[in-house]
C-alpha atoms as a PDB file:
ATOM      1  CA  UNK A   1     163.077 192.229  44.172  1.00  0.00           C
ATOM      2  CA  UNK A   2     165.679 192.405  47.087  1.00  0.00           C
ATOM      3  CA  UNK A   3     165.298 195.642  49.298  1.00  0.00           C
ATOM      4  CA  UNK A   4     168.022 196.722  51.629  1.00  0.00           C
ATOM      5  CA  UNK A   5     166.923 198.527  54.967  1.00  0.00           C
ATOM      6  CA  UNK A   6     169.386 200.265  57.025  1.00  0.00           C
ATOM      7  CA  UNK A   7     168.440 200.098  60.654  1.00  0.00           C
ATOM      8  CA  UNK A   8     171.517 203.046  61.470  1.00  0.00           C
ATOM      9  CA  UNK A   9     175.208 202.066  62.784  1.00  0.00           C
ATOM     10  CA  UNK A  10     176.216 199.201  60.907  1.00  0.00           C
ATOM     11  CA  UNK A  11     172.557 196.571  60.992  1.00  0.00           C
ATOM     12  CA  UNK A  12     170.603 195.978  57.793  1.00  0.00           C
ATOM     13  CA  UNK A  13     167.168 194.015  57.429  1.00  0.00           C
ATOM     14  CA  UNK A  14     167.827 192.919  53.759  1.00  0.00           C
ATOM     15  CA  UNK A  15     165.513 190.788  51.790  1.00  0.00           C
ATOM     16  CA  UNK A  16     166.658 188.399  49.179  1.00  0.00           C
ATOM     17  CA  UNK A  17     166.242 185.185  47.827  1.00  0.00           C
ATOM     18  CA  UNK A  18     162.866 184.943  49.749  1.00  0.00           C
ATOM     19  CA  UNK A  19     164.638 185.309  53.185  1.00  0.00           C
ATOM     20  CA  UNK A  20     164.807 187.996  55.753  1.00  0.00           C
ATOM     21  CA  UNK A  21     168.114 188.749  56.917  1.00  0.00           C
ATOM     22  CA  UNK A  22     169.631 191.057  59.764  1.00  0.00           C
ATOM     23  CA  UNK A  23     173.003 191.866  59.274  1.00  0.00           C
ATOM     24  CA  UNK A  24     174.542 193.120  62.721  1.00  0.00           C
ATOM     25  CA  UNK A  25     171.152 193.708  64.786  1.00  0.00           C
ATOM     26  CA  UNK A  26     172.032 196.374  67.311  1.00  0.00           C
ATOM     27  CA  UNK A  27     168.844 197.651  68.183  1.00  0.00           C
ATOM     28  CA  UNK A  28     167.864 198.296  71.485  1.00  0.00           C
ATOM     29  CA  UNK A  29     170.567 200.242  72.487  1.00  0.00           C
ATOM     30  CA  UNK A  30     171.549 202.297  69.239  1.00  0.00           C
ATOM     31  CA  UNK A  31     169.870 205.979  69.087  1.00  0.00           C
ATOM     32  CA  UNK A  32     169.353 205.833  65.690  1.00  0.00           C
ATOM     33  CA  UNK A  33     167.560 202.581  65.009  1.00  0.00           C
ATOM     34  CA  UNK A  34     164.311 203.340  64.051  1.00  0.00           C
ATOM     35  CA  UNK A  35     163.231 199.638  65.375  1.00  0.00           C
ATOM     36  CA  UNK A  36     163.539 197.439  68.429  1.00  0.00           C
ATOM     37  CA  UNK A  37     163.726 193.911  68.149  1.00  0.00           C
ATOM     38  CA  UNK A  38     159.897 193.130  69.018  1.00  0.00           C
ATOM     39  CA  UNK A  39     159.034 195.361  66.017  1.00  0.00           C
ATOM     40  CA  UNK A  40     160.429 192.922  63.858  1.00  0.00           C
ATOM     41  CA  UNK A  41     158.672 190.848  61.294  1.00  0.00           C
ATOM     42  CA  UNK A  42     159.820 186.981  61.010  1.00  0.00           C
ATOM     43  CA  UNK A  43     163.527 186.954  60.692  1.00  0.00           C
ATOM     44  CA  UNK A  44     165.358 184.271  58.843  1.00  0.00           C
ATOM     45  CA  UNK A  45     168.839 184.527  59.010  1.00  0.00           C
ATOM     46  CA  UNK A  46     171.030 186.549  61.311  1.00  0.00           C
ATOM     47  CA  UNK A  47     174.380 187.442  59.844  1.00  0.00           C
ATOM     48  CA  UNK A  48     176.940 188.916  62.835  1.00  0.00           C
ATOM     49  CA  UNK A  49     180.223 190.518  61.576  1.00  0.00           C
ATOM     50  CA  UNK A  50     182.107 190.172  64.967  1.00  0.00           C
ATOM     51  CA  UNK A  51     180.952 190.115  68.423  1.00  0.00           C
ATOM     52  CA  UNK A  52     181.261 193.598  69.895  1.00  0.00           C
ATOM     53  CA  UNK A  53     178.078 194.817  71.778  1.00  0.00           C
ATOM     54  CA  UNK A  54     177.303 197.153  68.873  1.00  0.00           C
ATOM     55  CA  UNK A  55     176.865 194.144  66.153  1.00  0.00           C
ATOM     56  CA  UNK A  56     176.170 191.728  67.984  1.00  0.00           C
ATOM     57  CA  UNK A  57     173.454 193.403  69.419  1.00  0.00           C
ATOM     58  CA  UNK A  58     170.073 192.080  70.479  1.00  0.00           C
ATOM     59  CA  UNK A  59     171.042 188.776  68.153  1.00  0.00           C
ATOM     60  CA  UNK A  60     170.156 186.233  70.935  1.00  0.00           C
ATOM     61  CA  UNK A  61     166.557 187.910  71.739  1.00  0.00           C
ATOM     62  CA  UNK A  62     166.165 188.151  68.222  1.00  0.00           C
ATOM     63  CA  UNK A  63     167.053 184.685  67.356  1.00  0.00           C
ATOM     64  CA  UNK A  64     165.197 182.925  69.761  1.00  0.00           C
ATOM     65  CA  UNK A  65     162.232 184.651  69.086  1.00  0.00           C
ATOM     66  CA  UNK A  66     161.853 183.662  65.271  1.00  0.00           C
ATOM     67  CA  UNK A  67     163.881 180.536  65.256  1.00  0.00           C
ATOM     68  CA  UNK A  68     166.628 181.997  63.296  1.00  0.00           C
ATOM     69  CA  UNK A  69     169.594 180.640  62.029  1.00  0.00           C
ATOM     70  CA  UNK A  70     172.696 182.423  62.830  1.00  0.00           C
ATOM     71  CA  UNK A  71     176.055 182.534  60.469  1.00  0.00           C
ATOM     72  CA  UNK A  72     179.127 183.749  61.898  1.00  0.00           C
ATOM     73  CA  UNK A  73     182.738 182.849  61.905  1.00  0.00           C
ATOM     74  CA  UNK A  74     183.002 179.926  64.140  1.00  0.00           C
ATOM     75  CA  UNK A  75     183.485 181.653  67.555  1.00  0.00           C
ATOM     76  CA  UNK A  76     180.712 184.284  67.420  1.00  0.00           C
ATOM     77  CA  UNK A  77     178.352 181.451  66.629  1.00  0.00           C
ATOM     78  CA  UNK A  78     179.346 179.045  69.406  1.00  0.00           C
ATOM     79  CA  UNK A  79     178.665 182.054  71.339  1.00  0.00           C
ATOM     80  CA  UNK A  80     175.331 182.468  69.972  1.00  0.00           C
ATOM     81  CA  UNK A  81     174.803 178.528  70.639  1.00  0.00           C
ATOM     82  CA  UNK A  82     175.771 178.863  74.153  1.00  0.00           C
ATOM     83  CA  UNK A  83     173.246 181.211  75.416  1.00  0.00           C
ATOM     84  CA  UNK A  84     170.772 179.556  73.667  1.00  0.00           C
ATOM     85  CA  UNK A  85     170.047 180.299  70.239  1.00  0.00           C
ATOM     86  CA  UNK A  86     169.319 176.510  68.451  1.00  0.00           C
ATOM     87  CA  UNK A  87     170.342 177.072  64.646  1.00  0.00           C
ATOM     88  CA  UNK A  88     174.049 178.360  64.307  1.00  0.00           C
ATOM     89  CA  UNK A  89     176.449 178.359  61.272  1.00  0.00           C
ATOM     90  CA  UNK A  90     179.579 178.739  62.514  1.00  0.00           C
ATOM     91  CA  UNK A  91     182.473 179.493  59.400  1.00  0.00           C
ATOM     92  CA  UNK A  92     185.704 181.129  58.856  1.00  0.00           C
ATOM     93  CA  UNK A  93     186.856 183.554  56.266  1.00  0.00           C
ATOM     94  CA  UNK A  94     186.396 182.257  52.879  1.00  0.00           C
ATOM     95  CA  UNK A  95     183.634 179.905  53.672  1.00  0.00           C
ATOM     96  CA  UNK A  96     180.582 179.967  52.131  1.00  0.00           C
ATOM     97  CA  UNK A  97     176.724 178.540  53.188  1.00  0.00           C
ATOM     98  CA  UNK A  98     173.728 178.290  51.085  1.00  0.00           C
ATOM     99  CA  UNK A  99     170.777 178.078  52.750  1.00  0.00           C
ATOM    100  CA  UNK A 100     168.049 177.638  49.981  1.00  0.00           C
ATOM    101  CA  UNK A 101     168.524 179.940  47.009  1.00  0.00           C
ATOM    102  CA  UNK A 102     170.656 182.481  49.084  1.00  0.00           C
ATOM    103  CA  UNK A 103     174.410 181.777  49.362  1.00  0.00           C
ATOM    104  CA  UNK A 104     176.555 183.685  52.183  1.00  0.00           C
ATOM    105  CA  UNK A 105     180.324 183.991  52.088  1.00  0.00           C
ATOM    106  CA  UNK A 106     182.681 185.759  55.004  1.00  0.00           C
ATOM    107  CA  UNK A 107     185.309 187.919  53.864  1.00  0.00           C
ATOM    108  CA  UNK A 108     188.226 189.532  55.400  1.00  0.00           C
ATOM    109  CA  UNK A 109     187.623 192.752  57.856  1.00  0.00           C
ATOM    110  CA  UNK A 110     190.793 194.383  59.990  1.00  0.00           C
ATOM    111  CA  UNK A 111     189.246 194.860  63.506  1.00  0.00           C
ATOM    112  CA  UNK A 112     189.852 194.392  66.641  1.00  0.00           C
ATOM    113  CA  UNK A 113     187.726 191.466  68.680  1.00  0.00           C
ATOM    114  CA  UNK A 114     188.012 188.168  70.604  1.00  0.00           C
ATOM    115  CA  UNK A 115     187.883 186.412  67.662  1.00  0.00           C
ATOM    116  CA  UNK A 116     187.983 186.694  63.728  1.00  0.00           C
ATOM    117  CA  UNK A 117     186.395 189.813  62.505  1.00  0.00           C
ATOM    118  CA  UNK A 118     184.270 189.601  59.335  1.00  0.00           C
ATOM    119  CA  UNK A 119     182.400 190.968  56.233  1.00  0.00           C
ATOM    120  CA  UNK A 120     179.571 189.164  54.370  1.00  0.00           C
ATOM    121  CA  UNK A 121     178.746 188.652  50.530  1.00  0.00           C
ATOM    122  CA  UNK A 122     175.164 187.819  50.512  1.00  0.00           C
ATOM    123  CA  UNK A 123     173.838 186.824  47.005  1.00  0.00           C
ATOM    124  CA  UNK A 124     170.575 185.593  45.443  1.00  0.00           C
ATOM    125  CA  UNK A 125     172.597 184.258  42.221  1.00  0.00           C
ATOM    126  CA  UNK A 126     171.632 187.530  40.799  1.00  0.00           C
ATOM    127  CA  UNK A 127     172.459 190.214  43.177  1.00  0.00           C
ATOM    128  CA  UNK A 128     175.261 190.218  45.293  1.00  0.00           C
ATOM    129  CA  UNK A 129     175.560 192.931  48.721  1.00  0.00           C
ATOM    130  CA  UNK A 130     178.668 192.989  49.785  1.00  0.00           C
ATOM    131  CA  UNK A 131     178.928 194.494  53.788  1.00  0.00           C
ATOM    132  CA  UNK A 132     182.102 194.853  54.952  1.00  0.00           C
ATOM    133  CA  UNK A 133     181.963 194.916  58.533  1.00  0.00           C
ATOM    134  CA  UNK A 134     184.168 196.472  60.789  1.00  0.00           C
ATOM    135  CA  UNK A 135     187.553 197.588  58.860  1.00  0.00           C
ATOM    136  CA  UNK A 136     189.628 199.814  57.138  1.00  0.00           C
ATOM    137  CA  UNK A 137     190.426 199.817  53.372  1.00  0.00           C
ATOM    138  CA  UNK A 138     192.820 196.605  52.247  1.00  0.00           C
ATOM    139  CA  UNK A 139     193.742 195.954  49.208  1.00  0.00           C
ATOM    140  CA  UNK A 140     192.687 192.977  48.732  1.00  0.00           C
ATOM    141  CA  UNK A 141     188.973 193.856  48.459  1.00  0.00           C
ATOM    142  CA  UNK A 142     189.714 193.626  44.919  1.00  0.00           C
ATOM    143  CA  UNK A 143     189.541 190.089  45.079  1.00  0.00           C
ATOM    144  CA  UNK A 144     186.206 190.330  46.945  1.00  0.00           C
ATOM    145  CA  UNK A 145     185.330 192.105  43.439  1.00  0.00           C
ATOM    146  CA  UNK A 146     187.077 189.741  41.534  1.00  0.00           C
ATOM    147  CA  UNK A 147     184.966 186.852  43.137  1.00  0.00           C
ATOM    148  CA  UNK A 148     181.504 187.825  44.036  1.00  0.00           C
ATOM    149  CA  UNK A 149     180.930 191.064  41.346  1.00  0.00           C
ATOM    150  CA  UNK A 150     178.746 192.619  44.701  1.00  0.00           C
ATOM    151  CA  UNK A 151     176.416 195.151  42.434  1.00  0.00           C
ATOM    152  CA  UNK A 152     176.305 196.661  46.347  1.00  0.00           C
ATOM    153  CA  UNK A 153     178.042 197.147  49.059  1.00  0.00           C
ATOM    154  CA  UNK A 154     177.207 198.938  52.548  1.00  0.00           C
ATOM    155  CA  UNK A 155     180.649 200.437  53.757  1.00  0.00           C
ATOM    156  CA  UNK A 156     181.440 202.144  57.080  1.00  0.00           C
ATOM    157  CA  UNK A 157     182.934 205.817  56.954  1.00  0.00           C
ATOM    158  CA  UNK A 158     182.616 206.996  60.429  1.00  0.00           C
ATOM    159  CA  UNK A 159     186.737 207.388  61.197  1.00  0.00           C
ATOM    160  CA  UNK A 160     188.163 206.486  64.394  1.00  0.00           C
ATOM    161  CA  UNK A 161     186.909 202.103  64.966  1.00  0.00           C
ATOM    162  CA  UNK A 162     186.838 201.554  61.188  1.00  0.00           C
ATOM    163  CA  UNK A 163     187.519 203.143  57.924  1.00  0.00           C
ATOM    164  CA  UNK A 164     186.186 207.448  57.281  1.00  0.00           C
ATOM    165  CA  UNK A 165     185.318 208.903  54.472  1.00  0.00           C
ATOM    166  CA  UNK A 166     188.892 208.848  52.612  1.00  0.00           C
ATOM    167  CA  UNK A 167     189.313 205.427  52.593  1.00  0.00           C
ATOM    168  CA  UNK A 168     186.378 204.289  52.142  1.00  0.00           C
ATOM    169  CA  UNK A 169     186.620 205.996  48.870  1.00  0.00           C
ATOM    170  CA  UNK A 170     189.356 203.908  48.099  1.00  0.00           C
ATOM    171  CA  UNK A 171     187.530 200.670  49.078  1.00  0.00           C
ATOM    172  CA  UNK A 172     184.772 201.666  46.459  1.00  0.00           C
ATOM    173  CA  UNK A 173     187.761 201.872  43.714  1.00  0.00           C
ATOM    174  CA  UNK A 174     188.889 198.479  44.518  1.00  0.00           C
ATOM    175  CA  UNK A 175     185.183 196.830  44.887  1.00  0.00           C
ATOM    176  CA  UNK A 176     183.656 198.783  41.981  1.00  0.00           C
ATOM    177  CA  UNK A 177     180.072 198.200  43.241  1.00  0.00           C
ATOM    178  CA  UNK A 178     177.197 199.810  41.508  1.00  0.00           C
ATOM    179  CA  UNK A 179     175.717 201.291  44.595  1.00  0.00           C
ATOM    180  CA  UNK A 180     177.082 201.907  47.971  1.00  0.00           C
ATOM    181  CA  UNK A 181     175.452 202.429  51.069  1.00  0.00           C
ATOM    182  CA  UNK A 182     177.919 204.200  53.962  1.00  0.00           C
ATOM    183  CA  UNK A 183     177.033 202.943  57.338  1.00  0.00           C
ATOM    184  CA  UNK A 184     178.796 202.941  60.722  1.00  0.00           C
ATOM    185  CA  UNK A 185     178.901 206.917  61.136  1.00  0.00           C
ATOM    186  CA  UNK A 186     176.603 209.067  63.387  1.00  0.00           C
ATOM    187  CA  UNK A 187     175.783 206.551  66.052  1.00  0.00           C
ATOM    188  CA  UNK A 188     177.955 207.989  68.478  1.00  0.00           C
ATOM    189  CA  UNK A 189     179.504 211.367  68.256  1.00  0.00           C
ATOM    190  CA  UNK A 190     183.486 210.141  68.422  1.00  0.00           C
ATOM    191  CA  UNK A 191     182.508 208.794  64.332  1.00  0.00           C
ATOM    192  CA  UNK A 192     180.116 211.954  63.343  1.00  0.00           C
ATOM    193  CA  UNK A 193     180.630 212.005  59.500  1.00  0.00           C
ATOM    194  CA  UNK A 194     179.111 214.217  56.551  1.00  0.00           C
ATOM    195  CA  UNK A 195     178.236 211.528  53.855  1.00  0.00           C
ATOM    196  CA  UNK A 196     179.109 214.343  51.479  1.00  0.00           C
ATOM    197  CA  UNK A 197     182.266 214.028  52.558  1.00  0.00           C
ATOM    198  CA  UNK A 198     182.354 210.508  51.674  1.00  0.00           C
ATOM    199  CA  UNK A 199     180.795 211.617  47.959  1.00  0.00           C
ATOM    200  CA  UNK A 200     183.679 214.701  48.000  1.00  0.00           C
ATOM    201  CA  UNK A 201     186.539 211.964  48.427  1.00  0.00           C
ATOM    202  CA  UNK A 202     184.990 209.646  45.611  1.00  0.00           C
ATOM    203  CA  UNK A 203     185.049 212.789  42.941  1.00  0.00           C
ATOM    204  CA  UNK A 204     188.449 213.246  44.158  1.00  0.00           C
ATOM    205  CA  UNK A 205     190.034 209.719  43.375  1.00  0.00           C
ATOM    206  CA  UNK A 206     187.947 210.505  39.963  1.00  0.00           C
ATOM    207  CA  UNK A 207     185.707 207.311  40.882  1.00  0.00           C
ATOM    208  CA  UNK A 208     182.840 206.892  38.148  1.00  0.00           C
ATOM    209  CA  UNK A 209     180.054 204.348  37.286  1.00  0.00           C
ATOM    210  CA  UNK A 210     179.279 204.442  41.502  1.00  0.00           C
ATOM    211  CA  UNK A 211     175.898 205.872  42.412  1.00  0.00           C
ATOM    212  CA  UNK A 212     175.896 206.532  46.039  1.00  0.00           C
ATOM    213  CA  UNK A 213     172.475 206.243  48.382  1.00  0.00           C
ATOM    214  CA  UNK A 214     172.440 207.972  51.402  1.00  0.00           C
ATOM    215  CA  UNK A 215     169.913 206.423  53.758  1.00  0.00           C
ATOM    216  CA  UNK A 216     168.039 207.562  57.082  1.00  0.00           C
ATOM    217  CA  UNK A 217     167.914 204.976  59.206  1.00  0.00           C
ATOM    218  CA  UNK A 218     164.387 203.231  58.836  1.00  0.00           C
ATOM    219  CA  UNK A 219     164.872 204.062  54.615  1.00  0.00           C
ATOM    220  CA  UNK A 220     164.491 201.024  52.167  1.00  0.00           C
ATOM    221  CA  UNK A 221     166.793 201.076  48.537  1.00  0.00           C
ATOM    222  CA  UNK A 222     165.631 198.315  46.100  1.00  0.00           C
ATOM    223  CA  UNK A 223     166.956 196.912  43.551  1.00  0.00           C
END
């Protein structure tokens, strides 16, 4: 069973391949997270997509806490290291760790940051989630498909930082996931989004075989 919990904005408790992981913990400080960090249960792994305040969040609290390894691209986890946190994985885009039976992979995200923006492919050997991070659409998320087949992917829509609702539409043409997730939209009111907006775009482009899940934050899909 893997189980996908959106936490609002962009972080994700997901659990696969036996392993709790928080994708992009911002917690404390986001209105819509329906959890703080000390309501947490044992965290694993900490995945961080780039190191603005809004992903990378309460990560060093969090880490420190429950002994948890954090991935990143190389910068973002030297910065984790420095204040503190003992277990860091620092990659680049394109590399890949497996820690047990759960394998993580960066991919390519167009954002603005100090260092290297990212996405993640996390994947059990079975089921592959596919969170894209902080971007727009590029084309070349079709190789993401082409690679690591994510069956879902959590995709931002909110406009304005990242991708809205148009071309994130597009992005789900070129990944062809069975289920998306939009995140990234509502947090703040500069990237208020309808979701059906996001669903009204996809009927447009005529994409089919998609099912979209619209979560509150603090709402569990499981696959």
């Amino acid at each position: 069973m893997v189980s996908v919990k959106w936490l609002g904005h962009a972080a994700f408790e997901i659990e696969i391949a036996d392993k709790r992981v928080l994708i992009d913990p911002f917690l404390k400080e986001n209105p819509l997270s329906p959890l703080k960090p000390e309501d947490l249960q044992h965290i694993d792994i900490i995945v961080i997509t780039h190191d603005h305040g809004d992903h990378f969040g309460d990560s060093i609290e969090i880490a420190k806490k429950h002994n948890s390894t954090v991935v990143s691209v190389y910068e973002t986890a030297n910065k984790a290291s420095s204040e503190g946190v003992q277990n860091c994985i620092g990659m680049n885009i394109g590399g890949t760790v497996k820690i047990d039976g759960l394998s993580i992979t960066l991919t390519p995200a167009f954002h603005s940051m100090s260092s290297n923006p990212c996405g993640a492919v996390l994947s059990d050997g079975k089921t592959s989630i596919y969170h894209a991070g902080d971007t727009t659409v590029f084309h070349d998320m079709r190789i993401i498909r082409q690679l690591y087949k994510p069956s879902i992917a959590l995709l931002p829509i909110g406009g304005f930082y990242t991708m809205g609702p148009r071309e994130a539409a597009l992005a789900v043409a070129l990944v062809k996931p069975k289920i998306v997730i939009p995140m990234h939209y509502n947090t703040f009111d500069v990237i208020k989004q309808d979701p059906e907006e996001f669903k009204s775009e996809l009927r447009k482009i005529k994409v089919k075989g998609v099912k979209v899940v619209v979560l509150k934050p603090g709402e569990v899909y499981q696959v």
